[in-house]
Every structure is written in structure tokens, then in C-alpha cells.
N, C-alpha and C. Protein backbone atom coordinates (compact mmCIF):
# COMPACT_ATOMS: atom_id res chain seq x y z
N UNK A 1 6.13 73.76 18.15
CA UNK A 1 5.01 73.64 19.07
C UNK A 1 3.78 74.25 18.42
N UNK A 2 2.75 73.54 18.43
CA UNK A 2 1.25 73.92 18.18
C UNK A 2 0.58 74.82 19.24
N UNK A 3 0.43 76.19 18.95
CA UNK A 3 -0.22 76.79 19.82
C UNK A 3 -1.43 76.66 19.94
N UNK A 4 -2.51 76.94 21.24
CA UNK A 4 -3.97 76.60 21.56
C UNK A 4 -4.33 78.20 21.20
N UNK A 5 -5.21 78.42 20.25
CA UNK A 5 -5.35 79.80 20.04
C UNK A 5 -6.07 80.21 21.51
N UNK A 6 -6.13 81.76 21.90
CA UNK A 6 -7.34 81.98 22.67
C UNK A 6 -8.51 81.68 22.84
N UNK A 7 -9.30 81.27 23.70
CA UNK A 7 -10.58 81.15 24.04
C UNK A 7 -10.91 79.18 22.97
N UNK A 8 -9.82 78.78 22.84
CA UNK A 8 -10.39 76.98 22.52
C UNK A 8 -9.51 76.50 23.52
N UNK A 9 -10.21 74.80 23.53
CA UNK A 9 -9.39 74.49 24.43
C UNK A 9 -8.62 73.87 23.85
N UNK A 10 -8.29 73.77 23.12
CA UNK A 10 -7.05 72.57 22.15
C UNK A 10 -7.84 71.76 21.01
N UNK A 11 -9.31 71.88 21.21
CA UNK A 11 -9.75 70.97 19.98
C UNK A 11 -9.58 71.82 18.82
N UNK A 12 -9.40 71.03 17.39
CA UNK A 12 -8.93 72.22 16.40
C UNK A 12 -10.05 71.16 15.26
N UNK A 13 -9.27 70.88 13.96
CA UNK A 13 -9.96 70.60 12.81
C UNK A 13 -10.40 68.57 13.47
N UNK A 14 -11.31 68.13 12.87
CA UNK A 14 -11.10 67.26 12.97
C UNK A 14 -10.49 66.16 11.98
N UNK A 15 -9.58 64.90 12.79
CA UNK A 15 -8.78 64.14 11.99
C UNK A 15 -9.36 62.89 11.52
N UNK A 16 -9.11 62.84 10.50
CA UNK A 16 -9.36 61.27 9.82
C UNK A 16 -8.41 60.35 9.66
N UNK A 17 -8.58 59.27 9.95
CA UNK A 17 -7.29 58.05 9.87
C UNK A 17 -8.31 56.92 9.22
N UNK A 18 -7.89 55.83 8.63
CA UNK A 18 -7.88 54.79 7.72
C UNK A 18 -7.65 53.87 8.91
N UNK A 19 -8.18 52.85 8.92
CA UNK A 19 -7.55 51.89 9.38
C UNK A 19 -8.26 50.55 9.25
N UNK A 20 -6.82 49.37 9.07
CA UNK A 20 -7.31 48.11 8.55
C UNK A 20 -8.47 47.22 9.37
N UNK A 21 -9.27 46.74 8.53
CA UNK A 21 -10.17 45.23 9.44
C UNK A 21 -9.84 45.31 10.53
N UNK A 22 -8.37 44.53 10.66
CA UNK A 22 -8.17 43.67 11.95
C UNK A 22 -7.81 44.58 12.33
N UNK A 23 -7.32 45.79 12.30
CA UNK A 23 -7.42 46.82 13.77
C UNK A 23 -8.54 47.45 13.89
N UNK A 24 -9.62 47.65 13.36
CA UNK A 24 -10.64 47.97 14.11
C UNK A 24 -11.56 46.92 14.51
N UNK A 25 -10.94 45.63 14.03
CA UNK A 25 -11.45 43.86 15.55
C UNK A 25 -11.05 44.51 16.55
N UNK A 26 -9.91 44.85 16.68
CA UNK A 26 -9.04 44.61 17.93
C UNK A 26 -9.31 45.84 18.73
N UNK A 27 -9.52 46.66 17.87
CA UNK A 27 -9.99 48.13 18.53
C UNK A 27 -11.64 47.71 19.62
N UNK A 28 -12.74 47.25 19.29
CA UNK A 28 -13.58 46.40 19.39
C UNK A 28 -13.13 45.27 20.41
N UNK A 29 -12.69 44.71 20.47
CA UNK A 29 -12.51 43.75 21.78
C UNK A 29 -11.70 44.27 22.49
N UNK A 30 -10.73 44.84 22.42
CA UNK A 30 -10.51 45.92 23.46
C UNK A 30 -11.10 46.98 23.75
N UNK A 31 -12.02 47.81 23.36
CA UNK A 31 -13.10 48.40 23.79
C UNK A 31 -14.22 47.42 24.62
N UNK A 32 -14.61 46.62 24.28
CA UNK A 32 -15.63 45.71 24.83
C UNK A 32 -15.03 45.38 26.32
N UNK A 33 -13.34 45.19 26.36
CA UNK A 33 -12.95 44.69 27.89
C UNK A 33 -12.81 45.53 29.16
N UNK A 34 -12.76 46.98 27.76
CA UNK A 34 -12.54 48.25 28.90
C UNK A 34 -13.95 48.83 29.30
N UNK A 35 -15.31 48.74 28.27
CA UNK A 35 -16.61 49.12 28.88
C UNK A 35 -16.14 50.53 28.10
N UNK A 36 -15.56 50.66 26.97
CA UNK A 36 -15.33 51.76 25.63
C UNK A 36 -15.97 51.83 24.83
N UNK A 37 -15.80 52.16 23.81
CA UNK A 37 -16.05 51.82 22.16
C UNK A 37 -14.69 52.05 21.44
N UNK A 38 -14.56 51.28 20.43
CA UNK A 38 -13.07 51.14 19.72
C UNK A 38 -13.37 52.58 19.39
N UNK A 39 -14.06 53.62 18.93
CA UNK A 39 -13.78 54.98 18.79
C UNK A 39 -13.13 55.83 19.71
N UNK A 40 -13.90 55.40 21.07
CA UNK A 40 -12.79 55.78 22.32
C UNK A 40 -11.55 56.02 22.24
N UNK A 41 -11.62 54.58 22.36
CA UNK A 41 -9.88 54.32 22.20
C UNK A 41 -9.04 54.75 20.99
N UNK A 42 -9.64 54.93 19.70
CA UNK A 42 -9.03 55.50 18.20
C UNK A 42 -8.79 57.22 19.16
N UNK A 43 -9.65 57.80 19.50
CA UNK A 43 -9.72 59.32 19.89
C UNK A 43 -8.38 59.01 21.12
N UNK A 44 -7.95 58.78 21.68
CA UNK A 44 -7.58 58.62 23.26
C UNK A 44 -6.29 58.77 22.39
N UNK A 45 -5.70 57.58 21.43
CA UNK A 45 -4.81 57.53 20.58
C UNK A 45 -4.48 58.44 19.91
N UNK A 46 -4.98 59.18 19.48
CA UNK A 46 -4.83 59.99 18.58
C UNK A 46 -4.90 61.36 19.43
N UNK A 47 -5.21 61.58 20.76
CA UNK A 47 -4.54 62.54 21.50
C UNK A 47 -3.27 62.29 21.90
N UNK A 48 -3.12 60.91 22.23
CA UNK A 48 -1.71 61.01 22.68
C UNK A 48 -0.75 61.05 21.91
N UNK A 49 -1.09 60.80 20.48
CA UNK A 49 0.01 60.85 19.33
C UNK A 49 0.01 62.41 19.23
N UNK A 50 -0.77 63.03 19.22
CA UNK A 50 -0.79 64.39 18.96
C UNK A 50 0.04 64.90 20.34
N UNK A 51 0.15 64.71 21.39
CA UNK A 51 0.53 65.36 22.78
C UNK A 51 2.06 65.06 22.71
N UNK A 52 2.51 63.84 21.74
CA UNK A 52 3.79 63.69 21.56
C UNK A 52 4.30 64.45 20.43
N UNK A 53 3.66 64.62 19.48
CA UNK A 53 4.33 65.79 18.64
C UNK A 53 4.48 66.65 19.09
N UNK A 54 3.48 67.61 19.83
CA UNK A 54 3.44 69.09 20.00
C UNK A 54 4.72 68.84 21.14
């Protein structure tokens, strides 16, 4: 388990991911249907991948 040090709220270093063309199309038209931005949704993802490790 990843502990939340005192006084943060859980945000820590920030992460970088790679990702191909056609997933950041798709990231993009699914942002566009939800009223997002495909960054949204990359961040949203990438909490919940993180909420399943810890």
C-alpha cells in the first residue's frame, strides 16, 4: 500500500504515459461525446489504475 503522506491529498509526482495515434483519436471522440477533453479522461484513467494498485 502507498501511503498519503501528511498534509497532501494523494497527489504525488507527476506521471507520464506514451500513447499511440489511434488512442489518443479515440481518447478525443470520446471526450468530445462526454463534453471532456481526451486528457480528462487519460487523468480519470490513470487514477483508477493507480486506486487499483494501491
Amino acid at each position: 500500500m502507498l501511503p498519503i503522506l501528511p498534509g497532501q491529498e494523494g497527489g504525488g509526482k507527476p506521471v507520464q504515459c506514451y500513447i499511440t495515434e489511434s488512442a489518443k483519436k479515440r481518447l478525443k471522440n470520446k471526450g468530445a461525446r462526454l463534453d471532456q477533453t481526451g486528457s480528462d479522461l487519460a487523468r480519470r484513467a490513470t487514477r483508477m489504475l493507480t486506486r487499483r494498485v494501491e
